[in-house]
C-alpha atoms as a PDB file:
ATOM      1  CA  UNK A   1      18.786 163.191 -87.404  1.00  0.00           C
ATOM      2  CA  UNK A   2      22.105 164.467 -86.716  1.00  0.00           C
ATOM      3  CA  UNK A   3      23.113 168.242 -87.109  1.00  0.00           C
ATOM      4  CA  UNK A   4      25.539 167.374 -90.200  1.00  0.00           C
ATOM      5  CA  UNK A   5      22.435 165.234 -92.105  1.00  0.00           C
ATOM      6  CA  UNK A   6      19.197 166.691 -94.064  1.00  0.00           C
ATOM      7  CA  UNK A   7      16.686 164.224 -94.534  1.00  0.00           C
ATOM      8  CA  UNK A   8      14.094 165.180 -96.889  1.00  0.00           C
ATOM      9  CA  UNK A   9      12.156 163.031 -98.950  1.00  0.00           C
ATOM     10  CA  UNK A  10      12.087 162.686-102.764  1.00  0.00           C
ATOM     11  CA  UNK A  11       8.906 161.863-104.930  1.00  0.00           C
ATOM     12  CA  UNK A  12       9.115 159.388-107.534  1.00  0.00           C
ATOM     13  CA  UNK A  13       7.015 158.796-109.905  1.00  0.00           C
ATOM     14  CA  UNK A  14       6.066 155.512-111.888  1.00  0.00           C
ATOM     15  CA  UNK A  15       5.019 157.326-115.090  1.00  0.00           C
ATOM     16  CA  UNK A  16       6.516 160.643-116.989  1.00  0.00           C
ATOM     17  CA  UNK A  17       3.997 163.335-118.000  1.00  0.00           C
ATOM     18  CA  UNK A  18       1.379 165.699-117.622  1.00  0.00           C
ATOM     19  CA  UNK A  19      -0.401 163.750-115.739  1.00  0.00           C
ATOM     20  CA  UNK A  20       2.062 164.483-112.771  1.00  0.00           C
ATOM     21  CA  UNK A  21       1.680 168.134-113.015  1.00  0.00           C
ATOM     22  CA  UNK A  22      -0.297 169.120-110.064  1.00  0.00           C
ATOM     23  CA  UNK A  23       1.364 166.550-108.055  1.00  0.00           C
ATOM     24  CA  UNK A  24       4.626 168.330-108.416  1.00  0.00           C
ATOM     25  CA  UNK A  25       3.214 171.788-108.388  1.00  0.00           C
ATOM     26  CA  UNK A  26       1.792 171.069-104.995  1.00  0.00           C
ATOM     27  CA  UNK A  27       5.300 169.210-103.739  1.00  0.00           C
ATOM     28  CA  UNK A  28       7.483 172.033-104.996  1.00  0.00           C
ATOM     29  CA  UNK A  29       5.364 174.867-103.046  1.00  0.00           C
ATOM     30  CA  UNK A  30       5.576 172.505-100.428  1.00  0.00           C
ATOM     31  CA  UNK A  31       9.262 172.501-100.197  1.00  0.00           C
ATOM     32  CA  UNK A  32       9.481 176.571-100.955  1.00  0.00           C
ATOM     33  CA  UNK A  33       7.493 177.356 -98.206  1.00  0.00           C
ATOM     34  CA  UNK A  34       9.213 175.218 -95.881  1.00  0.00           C
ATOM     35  CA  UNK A  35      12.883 176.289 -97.207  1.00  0.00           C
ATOM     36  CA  UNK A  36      11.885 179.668 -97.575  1.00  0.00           C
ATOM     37  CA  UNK A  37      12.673 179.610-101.120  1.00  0.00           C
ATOM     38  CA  UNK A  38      10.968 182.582-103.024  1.00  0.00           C
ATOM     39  CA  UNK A  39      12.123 182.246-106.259  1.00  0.00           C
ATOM     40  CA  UNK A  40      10.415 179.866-108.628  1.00  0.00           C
ATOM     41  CA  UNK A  41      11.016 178.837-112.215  1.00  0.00           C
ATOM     42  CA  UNK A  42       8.752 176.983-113.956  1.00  0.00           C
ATOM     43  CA  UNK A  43       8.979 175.210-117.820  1.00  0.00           C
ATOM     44  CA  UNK A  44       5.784 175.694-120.202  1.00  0.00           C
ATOM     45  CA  UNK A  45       5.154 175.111-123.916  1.00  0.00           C
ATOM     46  CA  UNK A  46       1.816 176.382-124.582  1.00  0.00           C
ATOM     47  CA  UNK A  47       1.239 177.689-121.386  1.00  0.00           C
ATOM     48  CA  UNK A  48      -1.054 175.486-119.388  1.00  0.00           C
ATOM     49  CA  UNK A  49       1.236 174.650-116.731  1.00  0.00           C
ATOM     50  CA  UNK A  50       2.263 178.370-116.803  1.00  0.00           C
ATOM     51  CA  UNK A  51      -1.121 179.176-116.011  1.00  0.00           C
ATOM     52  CA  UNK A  52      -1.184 176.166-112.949  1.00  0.00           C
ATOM     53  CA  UNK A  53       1.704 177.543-111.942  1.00  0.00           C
ATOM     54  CA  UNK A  54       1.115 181.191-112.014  1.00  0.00           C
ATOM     55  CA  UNK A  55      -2.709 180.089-109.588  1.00  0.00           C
ATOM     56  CA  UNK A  56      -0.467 178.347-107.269  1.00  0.00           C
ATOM     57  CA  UNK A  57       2.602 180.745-106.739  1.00  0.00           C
ATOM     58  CA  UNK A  58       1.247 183.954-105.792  1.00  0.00           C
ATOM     59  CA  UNK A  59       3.249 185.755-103.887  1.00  0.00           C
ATOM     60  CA  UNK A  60       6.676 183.654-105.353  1.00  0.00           C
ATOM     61  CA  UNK A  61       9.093 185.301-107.964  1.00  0.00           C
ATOM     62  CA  UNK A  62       7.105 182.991-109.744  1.00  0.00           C
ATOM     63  CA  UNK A  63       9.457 182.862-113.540  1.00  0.00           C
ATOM     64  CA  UNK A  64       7.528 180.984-116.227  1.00  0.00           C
ATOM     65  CA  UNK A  65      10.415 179.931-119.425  1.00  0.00           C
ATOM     66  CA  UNK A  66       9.019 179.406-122.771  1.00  0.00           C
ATOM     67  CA  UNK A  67      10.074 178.376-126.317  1.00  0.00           C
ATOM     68  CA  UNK A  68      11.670 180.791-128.501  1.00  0.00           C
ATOM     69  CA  UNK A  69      10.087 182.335-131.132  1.00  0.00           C
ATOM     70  CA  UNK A  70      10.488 179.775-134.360  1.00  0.00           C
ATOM     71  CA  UNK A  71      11.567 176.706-132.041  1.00  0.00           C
ATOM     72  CA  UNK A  72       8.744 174.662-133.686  1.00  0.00           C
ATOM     73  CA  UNK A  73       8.184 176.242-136.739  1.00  0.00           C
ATOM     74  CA  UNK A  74       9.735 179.640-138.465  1.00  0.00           C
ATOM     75  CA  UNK A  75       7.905 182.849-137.027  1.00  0.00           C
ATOM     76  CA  UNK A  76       5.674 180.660-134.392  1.00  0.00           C
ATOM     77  CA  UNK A  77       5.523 181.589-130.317  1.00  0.00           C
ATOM     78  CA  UNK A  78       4.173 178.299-128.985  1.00  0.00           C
ATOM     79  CA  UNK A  79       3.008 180.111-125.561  1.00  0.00           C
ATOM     80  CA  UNK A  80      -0.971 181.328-126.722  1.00  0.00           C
ATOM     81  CA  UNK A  81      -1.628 184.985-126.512  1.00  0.00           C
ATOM     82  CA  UNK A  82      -4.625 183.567-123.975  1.00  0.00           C
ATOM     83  CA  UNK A  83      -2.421 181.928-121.290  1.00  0.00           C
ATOM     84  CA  UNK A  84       0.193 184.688-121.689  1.00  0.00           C
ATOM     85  CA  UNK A  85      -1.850 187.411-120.644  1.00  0.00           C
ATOM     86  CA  UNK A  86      -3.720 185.117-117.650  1.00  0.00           C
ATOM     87  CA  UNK A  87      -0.010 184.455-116.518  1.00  0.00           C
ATOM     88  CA  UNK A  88       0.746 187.847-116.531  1.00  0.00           C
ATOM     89  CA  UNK A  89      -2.025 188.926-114.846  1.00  0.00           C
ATOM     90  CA  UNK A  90      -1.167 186.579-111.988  1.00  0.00           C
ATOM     91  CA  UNK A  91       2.270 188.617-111.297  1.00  0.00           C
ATOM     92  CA  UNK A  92       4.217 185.857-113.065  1.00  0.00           C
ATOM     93  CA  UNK A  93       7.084 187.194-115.170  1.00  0.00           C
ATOM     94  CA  UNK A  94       7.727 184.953-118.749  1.00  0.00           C
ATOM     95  CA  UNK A  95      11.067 184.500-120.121  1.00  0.00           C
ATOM     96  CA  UNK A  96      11.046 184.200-124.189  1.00  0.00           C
ATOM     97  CA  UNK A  97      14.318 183.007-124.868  1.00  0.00           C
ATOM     98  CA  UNK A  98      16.931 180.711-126.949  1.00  0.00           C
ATOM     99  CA  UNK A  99      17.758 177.671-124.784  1.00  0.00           C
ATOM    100  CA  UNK A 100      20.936 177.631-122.680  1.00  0.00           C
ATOM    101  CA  UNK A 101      21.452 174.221-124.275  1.00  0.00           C
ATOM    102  CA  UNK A 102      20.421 175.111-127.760  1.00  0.00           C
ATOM    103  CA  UNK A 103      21.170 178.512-130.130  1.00  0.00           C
ATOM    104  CA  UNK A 104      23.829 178.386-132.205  1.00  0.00           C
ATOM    105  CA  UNK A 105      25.333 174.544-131.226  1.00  0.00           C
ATOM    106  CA  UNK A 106      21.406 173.544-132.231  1.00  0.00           C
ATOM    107  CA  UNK A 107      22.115 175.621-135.612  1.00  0.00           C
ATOM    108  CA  UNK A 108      25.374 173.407-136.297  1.00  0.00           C
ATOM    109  CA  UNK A 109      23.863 170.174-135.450  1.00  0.00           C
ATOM    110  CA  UNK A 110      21.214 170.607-138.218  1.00  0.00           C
ATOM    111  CA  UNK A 111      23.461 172.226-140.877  1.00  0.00           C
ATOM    112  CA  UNK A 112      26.439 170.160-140.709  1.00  0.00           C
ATOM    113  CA  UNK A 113      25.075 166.811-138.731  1.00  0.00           C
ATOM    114  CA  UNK A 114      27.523 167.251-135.965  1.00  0.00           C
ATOM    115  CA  UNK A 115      26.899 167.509-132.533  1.00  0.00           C
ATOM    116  CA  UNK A 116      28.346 170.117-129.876  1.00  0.00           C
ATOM    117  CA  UNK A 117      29.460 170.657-126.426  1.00  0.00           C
ATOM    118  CA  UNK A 118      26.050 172.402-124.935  1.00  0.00           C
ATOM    119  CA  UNK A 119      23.873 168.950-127.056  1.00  0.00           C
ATOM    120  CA  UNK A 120      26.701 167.094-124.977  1.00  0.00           C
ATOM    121  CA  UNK A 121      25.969 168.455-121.490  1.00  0.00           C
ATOM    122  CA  UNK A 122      22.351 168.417-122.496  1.00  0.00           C
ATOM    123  CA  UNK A 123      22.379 164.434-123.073  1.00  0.00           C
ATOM    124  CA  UNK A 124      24.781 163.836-120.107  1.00  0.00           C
ATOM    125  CA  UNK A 125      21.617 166.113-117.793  1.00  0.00           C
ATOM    126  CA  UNK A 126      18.974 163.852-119.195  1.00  0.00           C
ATOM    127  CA  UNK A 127      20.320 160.643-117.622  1.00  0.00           C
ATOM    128  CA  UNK A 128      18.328 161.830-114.896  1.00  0.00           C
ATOM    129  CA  UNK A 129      15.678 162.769-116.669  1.00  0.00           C
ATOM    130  CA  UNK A 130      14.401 165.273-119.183  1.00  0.00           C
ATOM    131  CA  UNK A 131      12.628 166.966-116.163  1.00  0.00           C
ATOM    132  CA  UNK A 132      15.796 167.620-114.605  1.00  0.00           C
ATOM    133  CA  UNK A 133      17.708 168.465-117.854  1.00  0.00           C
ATOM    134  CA  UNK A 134      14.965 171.041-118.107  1.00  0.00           C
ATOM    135  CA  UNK A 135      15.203 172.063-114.419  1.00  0.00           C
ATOM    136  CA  UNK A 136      18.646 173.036-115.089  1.00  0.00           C
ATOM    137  CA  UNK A 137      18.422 174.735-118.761  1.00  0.00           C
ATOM    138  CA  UNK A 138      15.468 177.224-117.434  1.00  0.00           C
ATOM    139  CA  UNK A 139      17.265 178.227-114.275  1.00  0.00           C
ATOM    140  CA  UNK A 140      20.472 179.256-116.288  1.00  0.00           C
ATOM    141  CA  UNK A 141      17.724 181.482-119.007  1.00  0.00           C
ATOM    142  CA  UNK A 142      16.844 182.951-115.310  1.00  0.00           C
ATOM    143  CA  UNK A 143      20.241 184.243-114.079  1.00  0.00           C
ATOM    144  CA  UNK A 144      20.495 185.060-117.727  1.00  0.00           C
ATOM    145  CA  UNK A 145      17.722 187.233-117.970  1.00  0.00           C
ATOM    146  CA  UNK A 146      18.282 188.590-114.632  1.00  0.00           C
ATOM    147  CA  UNK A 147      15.151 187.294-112.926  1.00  0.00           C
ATOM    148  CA  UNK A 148      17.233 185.142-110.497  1.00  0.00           C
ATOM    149  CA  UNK A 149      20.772 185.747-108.530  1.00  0.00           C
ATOM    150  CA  UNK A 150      23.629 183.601-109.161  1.00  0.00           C
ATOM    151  CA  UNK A 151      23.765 181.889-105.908  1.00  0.00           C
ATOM    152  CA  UNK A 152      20.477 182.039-105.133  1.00  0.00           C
ATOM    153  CA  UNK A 153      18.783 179.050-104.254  1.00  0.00           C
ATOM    154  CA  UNK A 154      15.385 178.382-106.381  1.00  0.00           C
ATOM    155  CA  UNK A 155      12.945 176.048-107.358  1.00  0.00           C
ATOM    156  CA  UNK A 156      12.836 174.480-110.932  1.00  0.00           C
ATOM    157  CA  UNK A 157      10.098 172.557-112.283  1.00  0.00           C
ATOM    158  CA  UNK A 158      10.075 171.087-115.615  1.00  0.00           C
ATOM    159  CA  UNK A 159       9.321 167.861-117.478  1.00  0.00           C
ATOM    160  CA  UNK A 160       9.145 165.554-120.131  1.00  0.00           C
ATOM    161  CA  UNK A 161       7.006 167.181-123.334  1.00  0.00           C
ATOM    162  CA  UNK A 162       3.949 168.294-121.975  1.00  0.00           C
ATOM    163  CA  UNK A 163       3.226 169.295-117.980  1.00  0.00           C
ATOM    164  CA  UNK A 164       5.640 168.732-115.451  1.00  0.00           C
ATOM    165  CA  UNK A 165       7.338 165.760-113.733  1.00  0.00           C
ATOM    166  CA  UNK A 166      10.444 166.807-112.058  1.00  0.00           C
ATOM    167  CA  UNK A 167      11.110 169.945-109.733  1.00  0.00           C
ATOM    168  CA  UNK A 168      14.697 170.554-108.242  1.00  0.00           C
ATOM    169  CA  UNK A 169      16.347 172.780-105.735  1.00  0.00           C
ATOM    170  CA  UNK A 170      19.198 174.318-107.815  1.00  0.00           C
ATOM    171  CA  UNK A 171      21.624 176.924-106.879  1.00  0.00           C
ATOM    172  CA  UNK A 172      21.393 179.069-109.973  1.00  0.00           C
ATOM    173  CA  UNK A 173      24.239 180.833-111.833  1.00  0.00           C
ATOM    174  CA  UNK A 174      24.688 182.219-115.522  1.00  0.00           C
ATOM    175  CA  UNK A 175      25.044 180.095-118.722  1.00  0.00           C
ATOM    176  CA  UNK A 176      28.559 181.226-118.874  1.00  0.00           C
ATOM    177  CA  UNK A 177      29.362 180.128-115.542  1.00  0.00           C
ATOM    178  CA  UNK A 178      27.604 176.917-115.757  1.00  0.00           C
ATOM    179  CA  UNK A 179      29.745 174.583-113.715  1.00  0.00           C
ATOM    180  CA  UNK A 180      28.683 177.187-110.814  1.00  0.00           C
ATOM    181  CA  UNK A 181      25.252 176.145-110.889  1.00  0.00           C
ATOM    182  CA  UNK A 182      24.366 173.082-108.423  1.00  0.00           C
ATOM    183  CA  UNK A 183      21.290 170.661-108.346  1.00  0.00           C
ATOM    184  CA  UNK A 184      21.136 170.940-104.895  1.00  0.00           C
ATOM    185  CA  UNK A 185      18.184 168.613-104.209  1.00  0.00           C
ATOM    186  CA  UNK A 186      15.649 166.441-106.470  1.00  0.00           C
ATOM    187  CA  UNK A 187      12.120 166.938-105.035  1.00  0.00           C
ATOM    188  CA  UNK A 188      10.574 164.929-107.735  1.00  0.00           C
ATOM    189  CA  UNK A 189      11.016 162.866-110.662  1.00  0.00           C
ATOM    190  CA  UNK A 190      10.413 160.201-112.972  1.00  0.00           C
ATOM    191  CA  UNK A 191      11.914 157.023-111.863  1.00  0.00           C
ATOM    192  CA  UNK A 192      12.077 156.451-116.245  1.00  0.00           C
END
C-alpha cells in the first residue's frame, strides 16, 4: 500500500433489512475504534436498533435520530416510551426532529402534488441506497442539533425501513451548508 492509497474494505450485502443489523453494528464499531472516530449516529424508528446500538456504543457520542412527532400519524412519537428510556439510560443522546430532507418541501409535495429541491437531493442520495440516503439526512439533524461538529468525521448507520443496512464515514456539516458535508467512506451496504 502506498502512502497516497487507503485500502479498507467495504461490506456488501446480498439482502436489505433488519436482518443485517448486528452485522453492521459490529462493522461500524469496528471501523470507529480503528479510526478513532468517537462520534456515532445511528437511525431508529421504534427504537430497537436504538437500543442495539446504545449496548454496543458505550463510551461513543453514541446519537440515536428518530421520527418526528406526527411523521406517521398526527400526534404519534414512533420511538416507545420503553426503548427511549433504556437508550437513555445507556448514555445515548436521541434527536426528535423534522428530517433534513423533509419539513416544509414534504408539506408542499402533499398539498400541491409537486415535488421540491430537498425530495430531489433525497432521490438523487438513494441511488446508493436508502441506507446511505439515511446516513446522510441523520448526520445533518446532528450538526443541526449540535450533537456533532461540522467537520467532524462520524459514523452513520441507517437503513432501509426497519434495522440497519448501511453505515458510512461522513464528514458532517449543517443542513444549510449541505454541499459541505462529505460521504467520506461506505463501510456497508446493500448491493440493491
Amino acid at each position: 500500500m502506498g502512502e497516497k492509497e487507503l485500502v479498507e474494505k467495504i461490506v456488501y450485502f446480498w439482502e436489505k433489512g433488519p436482518q443485517n443489523t448486528s452485522r453492521v453494528l459490529e462493522l461500524a464499531k469496528e471501523v470507529a475504534q480503528r479510526r478513532g472516530i468517537k462520534s456515532i449516529i445511528v437511525a431508529t424508528t421504534q427504537g430497537e436498533t436504538g437500543v442495539k446500538a446504545a449496548k454496543i456504543f458505550k463510551g461513543f457520542n453514541l446519537i440515536v435520530v428518530t421520527h418526528s412527532f406526527g411523521f406517521a400519524q398526527t400526534n404519534v412519537q414512533e420511538l416507545t416510551e420503553r426503548n427511549k428510556k433504556i437508550i437513555e439510560k445507556e448514555g445515548a443522546k436521541i434527536i426528535t426532529s423534522i428530517h433534513a430532507f423533509g419539513g416544509i418541501g414534504r408539506a408542499v409535495r402533499k398539498k400541491f402534488k409537486t415535488y421540491e429541491l430537498d425530495d430531489i437531493i433525497a432521490s438523487t442520495l438513494r441511488i446508493f441506497g436508502e441506507g446511505i440516503k439515511v446516513a446522510v439526512e441523520i448526520t445533518l439533524m446532528a450538526a443541526d442539533a449540535g450533537l456533532v461538529k461540522a467537520g467532524e468525521e462520524v459514523i452513520a448507520v441507517a437503513g432501509t425501513g426497519r434495522g440497519a443496512d448501511a453505515a458510512a464515514i461522513i464528514e458532517a456539516a449543517n443542513t444549510q451548508s449541505f454541499f459541505d458535508l462529505k460521504v467520506k467512506e461506505i463501510i456497508c451496504k446493500p448491493r440493491l
